[in-house]
Protein backbone atom coordinates (compact mmCIF):
# COMPACT_ATOMS: atom_id res chain seq x y z
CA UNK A 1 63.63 -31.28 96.48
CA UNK A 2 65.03 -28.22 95.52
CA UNK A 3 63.15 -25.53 93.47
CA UNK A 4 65.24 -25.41 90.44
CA UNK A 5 63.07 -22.96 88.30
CA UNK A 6 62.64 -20.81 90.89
CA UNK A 7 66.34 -20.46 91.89
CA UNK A 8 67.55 -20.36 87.69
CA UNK A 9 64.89 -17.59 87.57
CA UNK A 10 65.60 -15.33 90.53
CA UNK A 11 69.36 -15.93 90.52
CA UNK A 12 70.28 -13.22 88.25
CA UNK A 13 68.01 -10.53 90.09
CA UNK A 14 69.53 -11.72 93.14
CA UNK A 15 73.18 -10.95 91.41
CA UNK A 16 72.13 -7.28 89.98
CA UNK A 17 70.71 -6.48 93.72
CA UNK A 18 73.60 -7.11 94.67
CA UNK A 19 75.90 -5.31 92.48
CA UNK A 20 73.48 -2.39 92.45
CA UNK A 21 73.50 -2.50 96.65
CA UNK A 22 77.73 -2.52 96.39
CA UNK A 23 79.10 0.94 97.23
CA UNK A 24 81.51 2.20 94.06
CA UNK A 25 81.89 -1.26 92.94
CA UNK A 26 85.17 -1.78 90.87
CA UNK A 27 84.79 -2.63 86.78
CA UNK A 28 86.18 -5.92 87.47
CA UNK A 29 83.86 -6.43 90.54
CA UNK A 30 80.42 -5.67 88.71
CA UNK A 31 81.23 -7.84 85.53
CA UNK A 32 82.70 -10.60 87.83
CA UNK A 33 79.55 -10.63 90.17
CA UNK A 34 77.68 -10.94 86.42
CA UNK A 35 80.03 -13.40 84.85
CA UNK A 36 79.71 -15.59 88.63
CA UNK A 37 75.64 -15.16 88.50
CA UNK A 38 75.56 -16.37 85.03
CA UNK A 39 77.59 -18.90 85.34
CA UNK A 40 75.80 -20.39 88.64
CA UNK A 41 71.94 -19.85 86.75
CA UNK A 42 73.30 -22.30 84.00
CA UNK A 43 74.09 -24.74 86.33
CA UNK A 44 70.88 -24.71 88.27
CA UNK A 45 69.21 -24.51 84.12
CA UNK A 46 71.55 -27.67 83.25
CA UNK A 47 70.00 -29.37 86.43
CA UNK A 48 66.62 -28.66 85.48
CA UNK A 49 67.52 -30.36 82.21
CA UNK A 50 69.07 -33.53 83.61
CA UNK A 51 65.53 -33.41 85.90
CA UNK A 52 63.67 -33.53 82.42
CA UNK A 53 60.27 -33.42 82.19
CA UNK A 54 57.91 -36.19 81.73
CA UNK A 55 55.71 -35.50 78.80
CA UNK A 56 52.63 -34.87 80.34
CA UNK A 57 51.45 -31.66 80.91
CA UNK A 58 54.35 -29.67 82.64
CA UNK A 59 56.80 -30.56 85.01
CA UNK A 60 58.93 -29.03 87.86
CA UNK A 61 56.01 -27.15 88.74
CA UNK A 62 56.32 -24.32 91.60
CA UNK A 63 53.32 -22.88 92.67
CA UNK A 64 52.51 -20.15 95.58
CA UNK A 65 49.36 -18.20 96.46
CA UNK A 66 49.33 -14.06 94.84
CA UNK A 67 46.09 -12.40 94.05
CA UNK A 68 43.76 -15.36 95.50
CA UNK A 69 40.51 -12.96 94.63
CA UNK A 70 41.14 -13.19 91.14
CA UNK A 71 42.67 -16.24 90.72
CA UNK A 72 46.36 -15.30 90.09
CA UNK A 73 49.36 -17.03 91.44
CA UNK A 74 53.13 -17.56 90.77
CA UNK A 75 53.32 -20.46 89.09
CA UNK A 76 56.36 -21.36 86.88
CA UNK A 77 57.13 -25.19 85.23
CA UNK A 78 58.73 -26.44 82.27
CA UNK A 79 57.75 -28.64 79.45
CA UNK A 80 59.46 -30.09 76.15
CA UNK A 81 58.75 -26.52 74.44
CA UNK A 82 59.73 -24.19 77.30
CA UNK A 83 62.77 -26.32 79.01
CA UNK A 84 65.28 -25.90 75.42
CA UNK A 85 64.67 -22.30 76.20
CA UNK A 86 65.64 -22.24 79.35
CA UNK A 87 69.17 -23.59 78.91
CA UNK A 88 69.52 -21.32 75.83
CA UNK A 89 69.25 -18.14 78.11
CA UNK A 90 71.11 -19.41 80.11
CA UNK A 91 73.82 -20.15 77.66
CA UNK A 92 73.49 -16.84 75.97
CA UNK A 93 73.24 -14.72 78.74
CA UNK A 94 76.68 -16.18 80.34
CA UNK A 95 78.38 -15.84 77.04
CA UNK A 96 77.41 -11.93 76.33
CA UNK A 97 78.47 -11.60 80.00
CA UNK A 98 82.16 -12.78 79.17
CA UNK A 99 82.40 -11.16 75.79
CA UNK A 100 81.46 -7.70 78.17
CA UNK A 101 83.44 -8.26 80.68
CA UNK A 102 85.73 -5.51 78.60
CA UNK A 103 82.88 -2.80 79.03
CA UNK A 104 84.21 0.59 81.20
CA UNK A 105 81.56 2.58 80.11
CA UNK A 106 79.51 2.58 83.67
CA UNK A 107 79.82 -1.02 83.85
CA UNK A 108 77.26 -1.22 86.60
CA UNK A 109 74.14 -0.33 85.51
CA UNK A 110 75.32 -2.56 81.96
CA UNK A 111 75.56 -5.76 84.40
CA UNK A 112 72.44 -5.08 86.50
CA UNK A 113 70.17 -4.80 83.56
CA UNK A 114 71.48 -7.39 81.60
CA UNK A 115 70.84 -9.39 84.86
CA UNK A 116 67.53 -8.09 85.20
CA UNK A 117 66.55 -8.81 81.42
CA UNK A 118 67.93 -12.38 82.10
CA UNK A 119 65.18 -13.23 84.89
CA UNK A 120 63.43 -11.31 82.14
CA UNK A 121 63.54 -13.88 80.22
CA UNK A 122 63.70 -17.11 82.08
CA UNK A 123 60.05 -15.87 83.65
CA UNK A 124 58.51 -15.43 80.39
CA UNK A 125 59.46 -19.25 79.40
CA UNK A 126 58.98 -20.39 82.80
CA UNK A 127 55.92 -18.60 83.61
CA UNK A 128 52.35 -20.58 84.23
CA UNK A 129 50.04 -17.66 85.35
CA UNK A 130 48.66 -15.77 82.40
CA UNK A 131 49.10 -12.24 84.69
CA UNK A 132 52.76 -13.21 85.51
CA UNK A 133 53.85 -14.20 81.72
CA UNK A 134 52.78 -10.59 80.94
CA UNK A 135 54.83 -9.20 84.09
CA UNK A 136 58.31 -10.80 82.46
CA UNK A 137 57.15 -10.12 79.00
CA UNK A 138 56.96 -6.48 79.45
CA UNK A 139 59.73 -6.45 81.80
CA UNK A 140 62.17 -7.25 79.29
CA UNK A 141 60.82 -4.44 76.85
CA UNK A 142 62.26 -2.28 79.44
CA UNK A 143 65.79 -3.49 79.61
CA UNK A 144 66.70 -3.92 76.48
CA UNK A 145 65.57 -0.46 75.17
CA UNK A 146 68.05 0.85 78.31
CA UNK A 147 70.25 -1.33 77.13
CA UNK A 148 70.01 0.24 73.09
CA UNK A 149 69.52 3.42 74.00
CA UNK A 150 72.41 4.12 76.65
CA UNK A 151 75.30 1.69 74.85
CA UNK A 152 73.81 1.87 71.72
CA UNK A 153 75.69 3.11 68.16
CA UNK A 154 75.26 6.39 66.50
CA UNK A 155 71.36 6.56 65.92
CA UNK A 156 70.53 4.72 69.02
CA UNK A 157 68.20 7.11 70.75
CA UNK A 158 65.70 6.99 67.17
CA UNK A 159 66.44 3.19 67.18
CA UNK A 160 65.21 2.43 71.28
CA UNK A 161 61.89 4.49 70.76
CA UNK A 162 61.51 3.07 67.69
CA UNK A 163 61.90 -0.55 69.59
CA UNK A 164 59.94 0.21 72.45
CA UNK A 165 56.67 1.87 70.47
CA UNK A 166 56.73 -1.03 68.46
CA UNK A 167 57.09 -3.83 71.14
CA UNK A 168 54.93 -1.94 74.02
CA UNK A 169 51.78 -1.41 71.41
CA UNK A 170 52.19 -4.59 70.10
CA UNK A 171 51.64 -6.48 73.58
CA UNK A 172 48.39 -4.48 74.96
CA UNK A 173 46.71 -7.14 72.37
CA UNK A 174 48.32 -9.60 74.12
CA UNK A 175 46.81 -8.11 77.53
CA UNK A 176 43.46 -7.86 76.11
CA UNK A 177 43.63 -11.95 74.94
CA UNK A 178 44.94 -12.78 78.51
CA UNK A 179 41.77 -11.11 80.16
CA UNK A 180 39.10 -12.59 77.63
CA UNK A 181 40.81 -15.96 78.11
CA UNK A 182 40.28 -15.39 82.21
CA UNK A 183 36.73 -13.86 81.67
CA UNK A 184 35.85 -16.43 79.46
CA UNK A 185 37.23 -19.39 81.70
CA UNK A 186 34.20 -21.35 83.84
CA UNK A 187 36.07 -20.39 87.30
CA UNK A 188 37.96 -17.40 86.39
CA UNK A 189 41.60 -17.77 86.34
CA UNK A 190 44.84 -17.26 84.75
CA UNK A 191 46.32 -20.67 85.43
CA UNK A 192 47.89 -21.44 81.88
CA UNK A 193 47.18 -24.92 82.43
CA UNK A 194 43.67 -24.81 82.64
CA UNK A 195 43.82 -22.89 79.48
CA UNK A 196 45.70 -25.49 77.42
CA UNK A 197 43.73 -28.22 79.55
CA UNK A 198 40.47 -26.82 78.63
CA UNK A 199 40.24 -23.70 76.04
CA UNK A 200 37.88 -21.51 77.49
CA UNK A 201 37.13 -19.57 74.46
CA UNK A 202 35.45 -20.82 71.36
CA UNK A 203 33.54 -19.29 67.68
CA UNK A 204 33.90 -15.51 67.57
CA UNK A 205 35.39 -15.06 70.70
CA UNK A 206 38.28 -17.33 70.37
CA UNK A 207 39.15 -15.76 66.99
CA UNK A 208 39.34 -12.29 68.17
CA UNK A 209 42.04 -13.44 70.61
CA UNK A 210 43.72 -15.21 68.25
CA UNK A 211 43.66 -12.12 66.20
CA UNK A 212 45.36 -10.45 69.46
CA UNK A 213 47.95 -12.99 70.10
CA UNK A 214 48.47 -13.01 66.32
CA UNK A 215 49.37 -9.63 66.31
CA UNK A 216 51.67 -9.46 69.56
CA UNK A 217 54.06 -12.31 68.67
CA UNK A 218 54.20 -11.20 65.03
CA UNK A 219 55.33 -8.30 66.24
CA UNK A 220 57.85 -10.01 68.71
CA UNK A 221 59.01 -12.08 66.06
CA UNK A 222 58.91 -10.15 63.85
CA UNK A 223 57.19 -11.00 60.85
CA UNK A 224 56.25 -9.08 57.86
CA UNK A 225 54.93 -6.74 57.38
CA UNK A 226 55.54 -6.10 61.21
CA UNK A 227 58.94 -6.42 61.41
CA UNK A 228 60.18 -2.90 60.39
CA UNK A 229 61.94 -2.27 64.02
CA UNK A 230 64.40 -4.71 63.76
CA UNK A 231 67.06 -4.22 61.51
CA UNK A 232 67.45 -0.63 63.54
CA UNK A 233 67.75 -1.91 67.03
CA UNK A 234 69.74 -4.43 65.58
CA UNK A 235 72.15 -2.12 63.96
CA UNK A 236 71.92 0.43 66.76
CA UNK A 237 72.28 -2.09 69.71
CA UNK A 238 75.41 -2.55 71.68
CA UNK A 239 76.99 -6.34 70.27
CA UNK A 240 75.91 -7.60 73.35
CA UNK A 241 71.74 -6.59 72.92
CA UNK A 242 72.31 -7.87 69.40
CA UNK A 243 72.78 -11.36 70.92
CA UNK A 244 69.83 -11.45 73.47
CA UNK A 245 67.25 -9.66 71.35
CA UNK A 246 68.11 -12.00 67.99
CA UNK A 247 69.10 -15.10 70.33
CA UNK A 248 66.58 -14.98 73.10
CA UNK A 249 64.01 -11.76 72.72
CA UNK A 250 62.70 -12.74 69.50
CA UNK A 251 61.66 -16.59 70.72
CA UNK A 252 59.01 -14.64 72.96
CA UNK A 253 57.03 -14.25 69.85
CA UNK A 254 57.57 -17.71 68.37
CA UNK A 255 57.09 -19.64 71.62
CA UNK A 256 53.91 -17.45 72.22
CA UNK A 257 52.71 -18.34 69.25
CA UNK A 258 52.88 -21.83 69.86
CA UNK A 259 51.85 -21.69 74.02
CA UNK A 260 49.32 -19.40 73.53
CA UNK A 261 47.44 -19.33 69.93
CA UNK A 262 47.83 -22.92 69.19
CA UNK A 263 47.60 -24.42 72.74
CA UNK A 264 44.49 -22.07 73.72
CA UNK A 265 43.11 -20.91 70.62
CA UNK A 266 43.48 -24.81 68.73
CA UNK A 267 40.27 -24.47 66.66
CA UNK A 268 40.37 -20.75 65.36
CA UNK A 269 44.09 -21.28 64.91
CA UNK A 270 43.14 -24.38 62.54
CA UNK A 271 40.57 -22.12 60.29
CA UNK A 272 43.12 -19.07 60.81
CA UNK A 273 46.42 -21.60 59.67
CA UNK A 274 46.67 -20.71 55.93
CA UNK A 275 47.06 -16.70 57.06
CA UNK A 276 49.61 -17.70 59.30
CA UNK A 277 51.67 -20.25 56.97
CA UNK A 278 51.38 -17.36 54.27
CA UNK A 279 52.87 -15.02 57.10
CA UNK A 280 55.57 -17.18 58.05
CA UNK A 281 56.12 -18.40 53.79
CA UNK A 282 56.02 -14.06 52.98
CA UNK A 283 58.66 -13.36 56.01
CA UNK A 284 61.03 -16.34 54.82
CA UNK A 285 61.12 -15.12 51.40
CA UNK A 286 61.39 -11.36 52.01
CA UNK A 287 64.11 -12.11 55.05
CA UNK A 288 66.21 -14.09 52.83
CA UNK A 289 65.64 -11.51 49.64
CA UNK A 290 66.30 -8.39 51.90
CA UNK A 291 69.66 -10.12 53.34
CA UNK A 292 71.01 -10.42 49.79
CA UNK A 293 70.63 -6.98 49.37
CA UNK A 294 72.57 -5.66 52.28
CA UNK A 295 76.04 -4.57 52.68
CA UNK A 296 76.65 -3.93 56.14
CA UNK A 297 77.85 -7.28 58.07
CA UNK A 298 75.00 -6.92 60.94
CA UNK A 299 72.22 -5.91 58.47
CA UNK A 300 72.49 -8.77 57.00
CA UNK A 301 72.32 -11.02 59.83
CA UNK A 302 69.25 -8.99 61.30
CA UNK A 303 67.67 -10.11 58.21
CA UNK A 304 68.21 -13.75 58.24
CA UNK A 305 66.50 -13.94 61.51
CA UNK A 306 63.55 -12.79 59.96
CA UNK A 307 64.16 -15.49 57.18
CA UNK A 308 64.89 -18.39 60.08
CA UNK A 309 61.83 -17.06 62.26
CA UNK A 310 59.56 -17.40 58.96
CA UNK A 311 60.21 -20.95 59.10
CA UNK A 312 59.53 -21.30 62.08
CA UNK A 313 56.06 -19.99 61.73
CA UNK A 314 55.48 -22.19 58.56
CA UNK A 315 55.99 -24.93 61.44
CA UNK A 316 53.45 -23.80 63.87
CA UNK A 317 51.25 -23.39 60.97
CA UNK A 318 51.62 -26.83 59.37
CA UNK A 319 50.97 -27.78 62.85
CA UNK A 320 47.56 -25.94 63.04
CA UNK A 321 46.47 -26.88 59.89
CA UNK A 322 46.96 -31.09 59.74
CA UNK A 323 44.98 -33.28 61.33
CA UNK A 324 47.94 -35.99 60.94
CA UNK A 325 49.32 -36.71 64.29
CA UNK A 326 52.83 -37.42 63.01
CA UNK A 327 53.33 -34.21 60.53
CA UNK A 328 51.89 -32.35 63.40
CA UNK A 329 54.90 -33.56 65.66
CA UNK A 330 57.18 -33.63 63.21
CA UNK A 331 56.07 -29.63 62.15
CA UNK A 332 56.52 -28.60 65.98
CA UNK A 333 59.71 -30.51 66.42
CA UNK A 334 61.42 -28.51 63.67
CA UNK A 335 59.92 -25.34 65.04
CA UNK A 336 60.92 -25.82 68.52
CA UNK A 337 64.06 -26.82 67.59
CA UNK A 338 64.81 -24.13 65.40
CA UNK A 339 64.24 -21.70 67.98
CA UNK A 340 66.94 -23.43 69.97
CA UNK A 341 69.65 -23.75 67.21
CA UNK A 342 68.70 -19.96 65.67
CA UNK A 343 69.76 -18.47 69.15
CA UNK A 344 73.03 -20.76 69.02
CA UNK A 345 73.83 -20.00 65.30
CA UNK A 346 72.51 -15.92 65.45
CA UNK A 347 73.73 -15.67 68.74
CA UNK A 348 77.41 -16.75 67.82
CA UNK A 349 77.01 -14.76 64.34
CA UNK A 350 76.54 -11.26 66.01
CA UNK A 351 79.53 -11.55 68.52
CA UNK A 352 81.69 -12.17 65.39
CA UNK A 353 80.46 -9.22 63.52
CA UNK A 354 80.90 -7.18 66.76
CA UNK A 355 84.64 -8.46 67.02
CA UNK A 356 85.27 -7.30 63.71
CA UNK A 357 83.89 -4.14 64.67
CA UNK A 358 85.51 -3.73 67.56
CA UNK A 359 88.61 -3.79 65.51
CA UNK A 360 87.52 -2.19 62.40
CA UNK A 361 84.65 -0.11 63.52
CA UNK A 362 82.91 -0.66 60.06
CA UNK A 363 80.55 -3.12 59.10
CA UNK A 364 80.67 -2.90 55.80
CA UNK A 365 81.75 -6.10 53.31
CA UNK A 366 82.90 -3.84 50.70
CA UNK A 367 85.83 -2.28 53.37
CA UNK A 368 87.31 -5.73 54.06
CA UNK A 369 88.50 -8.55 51.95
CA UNK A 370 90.89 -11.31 52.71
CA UNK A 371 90.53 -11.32 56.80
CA UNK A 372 90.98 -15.46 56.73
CA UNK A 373 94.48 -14.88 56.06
CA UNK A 374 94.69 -11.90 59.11
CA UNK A 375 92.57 -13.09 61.90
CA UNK A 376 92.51 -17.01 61.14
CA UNK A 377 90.53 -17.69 63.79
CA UNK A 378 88.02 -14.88 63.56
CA UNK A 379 87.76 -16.26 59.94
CA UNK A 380 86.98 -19.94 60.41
CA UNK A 381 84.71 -19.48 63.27
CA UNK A 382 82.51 -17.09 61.20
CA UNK A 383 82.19 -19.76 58.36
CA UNK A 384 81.42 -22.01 60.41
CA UNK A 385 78.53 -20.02 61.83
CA UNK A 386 77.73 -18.63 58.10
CA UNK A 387 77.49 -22.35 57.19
CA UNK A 388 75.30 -23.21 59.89
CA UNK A 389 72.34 -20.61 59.15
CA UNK A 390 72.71 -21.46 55.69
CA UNK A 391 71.56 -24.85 56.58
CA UNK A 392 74.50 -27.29 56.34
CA UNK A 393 74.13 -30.71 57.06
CA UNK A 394 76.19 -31.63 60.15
CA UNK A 395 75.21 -28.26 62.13
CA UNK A 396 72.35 -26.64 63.85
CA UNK A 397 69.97 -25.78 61.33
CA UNK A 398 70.20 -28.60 59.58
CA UNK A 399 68.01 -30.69 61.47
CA UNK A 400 65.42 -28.28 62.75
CA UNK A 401 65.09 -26.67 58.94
CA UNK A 402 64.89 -30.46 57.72
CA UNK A 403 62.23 -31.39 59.79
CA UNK A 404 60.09 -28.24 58.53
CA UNK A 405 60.33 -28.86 55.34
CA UNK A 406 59.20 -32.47 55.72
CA UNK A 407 55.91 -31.39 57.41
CA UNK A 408 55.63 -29.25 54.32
CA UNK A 409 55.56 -32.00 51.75
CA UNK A 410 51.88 -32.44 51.53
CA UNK A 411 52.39 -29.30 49.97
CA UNK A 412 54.02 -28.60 47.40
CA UNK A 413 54.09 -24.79 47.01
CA UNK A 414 54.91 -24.36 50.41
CA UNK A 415 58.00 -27.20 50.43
CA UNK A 416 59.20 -25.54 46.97
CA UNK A 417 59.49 -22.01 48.85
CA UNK A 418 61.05 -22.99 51.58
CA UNK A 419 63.72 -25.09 49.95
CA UNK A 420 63.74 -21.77 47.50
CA UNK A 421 64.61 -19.56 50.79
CA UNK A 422 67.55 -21.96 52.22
CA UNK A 423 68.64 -21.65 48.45
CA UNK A 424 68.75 -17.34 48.70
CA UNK A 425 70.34 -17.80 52.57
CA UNK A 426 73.28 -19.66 51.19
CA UNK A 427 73.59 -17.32 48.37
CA UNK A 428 73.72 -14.60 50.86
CA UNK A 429 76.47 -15.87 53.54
CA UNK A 430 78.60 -17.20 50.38
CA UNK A 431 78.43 -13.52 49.27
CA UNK A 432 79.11 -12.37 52.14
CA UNK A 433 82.41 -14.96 52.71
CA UNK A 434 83.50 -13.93 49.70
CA UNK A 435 83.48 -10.05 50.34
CA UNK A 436 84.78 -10.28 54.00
CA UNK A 437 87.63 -12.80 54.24
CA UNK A 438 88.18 -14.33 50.81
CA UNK A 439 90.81 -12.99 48.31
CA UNK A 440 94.33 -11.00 49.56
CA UNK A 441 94.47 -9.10 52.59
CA UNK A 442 94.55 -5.11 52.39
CA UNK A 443 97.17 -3.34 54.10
CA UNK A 444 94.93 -1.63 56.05
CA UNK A 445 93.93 -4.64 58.09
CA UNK A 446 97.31 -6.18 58.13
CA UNK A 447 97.90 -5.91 61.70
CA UNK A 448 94.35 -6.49 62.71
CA UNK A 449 94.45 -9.23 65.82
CA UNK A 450 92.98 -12.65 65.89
CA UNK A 451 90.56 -13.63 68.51
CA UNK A 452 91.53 -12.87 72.33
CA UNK A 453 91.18 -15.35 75.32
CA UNK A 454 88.00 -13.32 76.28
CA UNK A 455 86.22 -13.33 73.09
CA UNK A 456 87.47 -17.03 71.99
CA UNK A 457 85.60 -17.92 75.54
CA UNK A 458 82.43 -16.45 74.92
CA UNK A 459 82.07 -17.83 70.88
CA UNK A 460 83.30 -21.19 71.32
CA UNK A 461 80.48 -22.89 73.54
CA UNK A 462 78.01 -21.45 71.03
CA UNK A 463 79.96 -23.06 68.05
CA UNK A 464 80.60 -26.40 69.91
CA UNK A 465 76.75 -26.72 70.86
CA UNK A 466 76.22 -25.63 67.37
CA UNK A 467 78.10 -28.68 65.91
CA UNK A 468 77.20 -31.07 68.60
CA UNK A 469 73.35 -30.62 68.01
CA UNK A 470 73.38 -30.81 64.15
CA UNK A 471 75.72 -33.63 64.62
CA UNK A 472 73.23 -35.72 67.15
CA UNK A 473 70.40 -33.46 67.59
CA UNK A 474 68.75 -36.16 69.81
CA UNK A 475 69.99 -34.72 72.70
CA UNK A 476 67.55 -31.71 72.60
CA UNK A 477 65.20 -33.61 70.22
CA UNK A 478 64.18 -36.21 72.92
CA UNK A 479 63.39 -33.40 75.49
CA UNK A 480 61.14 -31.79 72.79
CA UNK A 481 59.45 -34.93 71.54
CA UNK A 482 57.85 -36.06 74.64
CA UNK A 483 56.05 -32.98 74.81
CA UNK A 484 55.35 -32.55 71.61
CA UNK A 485 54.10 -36.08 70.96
CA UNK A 486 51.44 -35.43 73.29
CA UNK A 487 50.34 -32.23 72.76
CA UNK A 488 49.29 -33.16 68.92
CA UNK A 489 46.94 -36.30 70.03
């Protein structure tokens, strides 16, 4: 049987290798060798999917000897929580590959990195060895401040430090949890599975490493008060970094939070669950408040992802905190699949803004007005993507956001903020509507054009799988649900 995690995670270091071993490769070489090795590691992802997984424990699982003295291997496997992920990279990654496929501004190192933060990311959801998690977590730091600081905007040098500071001092916790979770283990290892099987750590110790994990992903996330890098590496960031770091980067921190503090930490994350469902109830409110505010098209969708990741935390922590089997599964459910429809719906939100910067090079709502009637197309795919984060019934969000705020009924303060934050989101991308591509055209955009064959290829299968999983969101429901079903027993 083939190894398919193995082959969708190497596959795109394989393709940069060989772009970066090509002598003077051609522009249309480099981003076809990129566009090829994207498009062959979502087939191998797809095939992992139709393999499934079986709902206990993980699946798929490749395993080979590395550091036998300490008890580290590569070991990579799917499960429920880790497989949606998978075929969202995947997704994403081919996507911002076709909408760059334009780039002439030395092309090749652009592909091989983007390549190289794809395995990137594939390895940190695929991972099973505490030692190699940390390998592709930190990995990916590296790329994508290349990737902001070289093809970055204006202020993108202040913007990567400011990224990688941020990110690299947040994960040495991280480190420190990893090696307290081996010490503390009764053989030592860093097999994740024996973690999750059996949580080595327990009373003081476990709730110093929760601390530690805490602090990592809410820095990865980001949530407040942690989140202050963001908006500038969003801003800063070529359109293409915009769509991996919101779409892919940022699920690190979520889906470490719920692999790693509530899978190996499950008791101190129970007595620690009301800090973290005020954390993820603050960084709703304050994303959704600080998007209303903004003016500048990518701002504001920088901040909604800090509104969408809150809820997704409020998940996690309803999770923690219940002892009731079926609001626990019905709390990670909506968190695990609002991971997967926020990279669809964010992901397909910042190409848009960058196509209207491409054209208009501003960002700002105030400059525009009436572009429905000038770039039709352009137009209607944005509202439809605006309507999706906003939490319309029929599209992504809808179901994921849905689910969350059922697991938050037993509470009523919590279940009356959120509902209070979907309120503010729809506010914002109404306003925002409104400004942008409501009302009569000025001249100035007149002869702005409508969505090219390249960019209308790289939007539309993020808008189709947007629709298709709000409309039957069973289809990456089911895959969830048998793992999370019997993770909360």
């Amino acid at each position: 049987m083939l190894p398919f995690v193995s082959i969708t995670l190497f596959l795109p270091l394989a393709g940069a290798a060989l772009i970066l071993a090509l002598p003077r490769p051609t522009a249309r070489t480099v981003h076809g060798i990129g566009i090829a090795t994207a498009s062959l590691t979502l087939a191998f992802a797809v095939a992992m999917w139709l393999r499934g997984v079986d709902g206990q424990g993980f699946s798929q699982v490749e395993e080979l000897q590395w550091i036998p003295a300490i008890g580290a291997a590569y070991r990579v496997g799917v499960d429920g929580i880790s497989l949606p992920l998978v075929l969202l990279s995947a997704v994403l990654f081919l996507v911002a590959f076709i909408y760059a496929s334009s780039l002439r501004e030395r092309p090749r190192a652009y592909v091989a990195l983007a390549l190289l933060l794809e395995t990137a990311a594939i390895g940190t959801f695929t991972a099973l060895d505490g030692i190699l998690f940390y390998v592709f977590f930190e990995v990916s730091l590296v790329s994508m401040y290349f990737m902001i600081a070289d093809w970055g905007h204006e202020d993108r040098q202040r913007a990567a430090v400011m990224f990688f500071i941020y990110t690299l001092l947040g994960s040495l916790p991280l480190l420190l949890a990893i090696l307290g979770l081996y010490l503390g283990s009764p053989e030592p290892t860093f097999d994740m599975r024996a973690w999750i099987e059996n949580p080595p750590l327990e009373g003081a110790a476990a709730m110093w490493a929760l601390v530690a994990m805490l602090i990592t992903f809410a820095v990865k996330i980001p949530a407040v008060p942690l989140h202050t890098w963001l908006p500038a590496a969003h801003v800063q960031a070529p359109t293409v970094g915009s769509v991996i770091l919101a779409g892919i980067m940022l699920k690190f921190g979520t889906y470490g939070l719920v692999r790693f503090a509530l899978q190996m930490t499950p008791e101190a994350f129970r007595e620690a669950g009301v800090v973290v469902l005020i954390l993820g109830v603050v960084s709703a409110l304050y994303g959704a408040f600080a998007a209303l505010a903004q003016t500048d098209l990518k701002r504001l969708v920088a901040y909604t992802s800090i509104n969408h990741m809150g809820y997704v935390i409020v998940g996690v922590a309803v999770a923690a905190l219940t002892l009731d089997p079926t609001i626990r599964a019905v709390a990670l459910d909506g968190a695990v699949l609002q991971m997967f429809s926020h990279g669809l719906v964010t992901g397909a939100l910042f190409l848009l803004v960058g196509m209207i910067q491409d054209r208009a090079h501003t960002r700002e709502m105030g400059e525009f007005g009436g572009l429905l009637k000038t770039v039709p197309m352009l137009g209607w795919s944005f509202i439809l993507a605006a309507f999706a984060s906003l939490g319309l019934p029929g599209l992504a969000h809808f179901p994921a956001e849905f689910q969350i705020f059922l697991a938050t009924l037993s509470d009523a303060p919590v279940a009356i903020i959120v509902i209070l934050g979907i309120a503010i989101i729809a506010g914002v991308f109404l306003k925002a509507l409104r400004e942008t591509f409501l009302g009569e055209p000025r001249q100035r955009w007149q002869a702005m054009p409508d969505l090219s064959t390249r960019e209308w290829l790289a939007v539309a299968p993020l808008l189709v799988l947007t629709v298709a999983t709000g409309v039957a969101p069973s289809w990456v429901l089911d895959i969830i649900h048998r793992t999370t079903s019997a993770l909360v027993l």
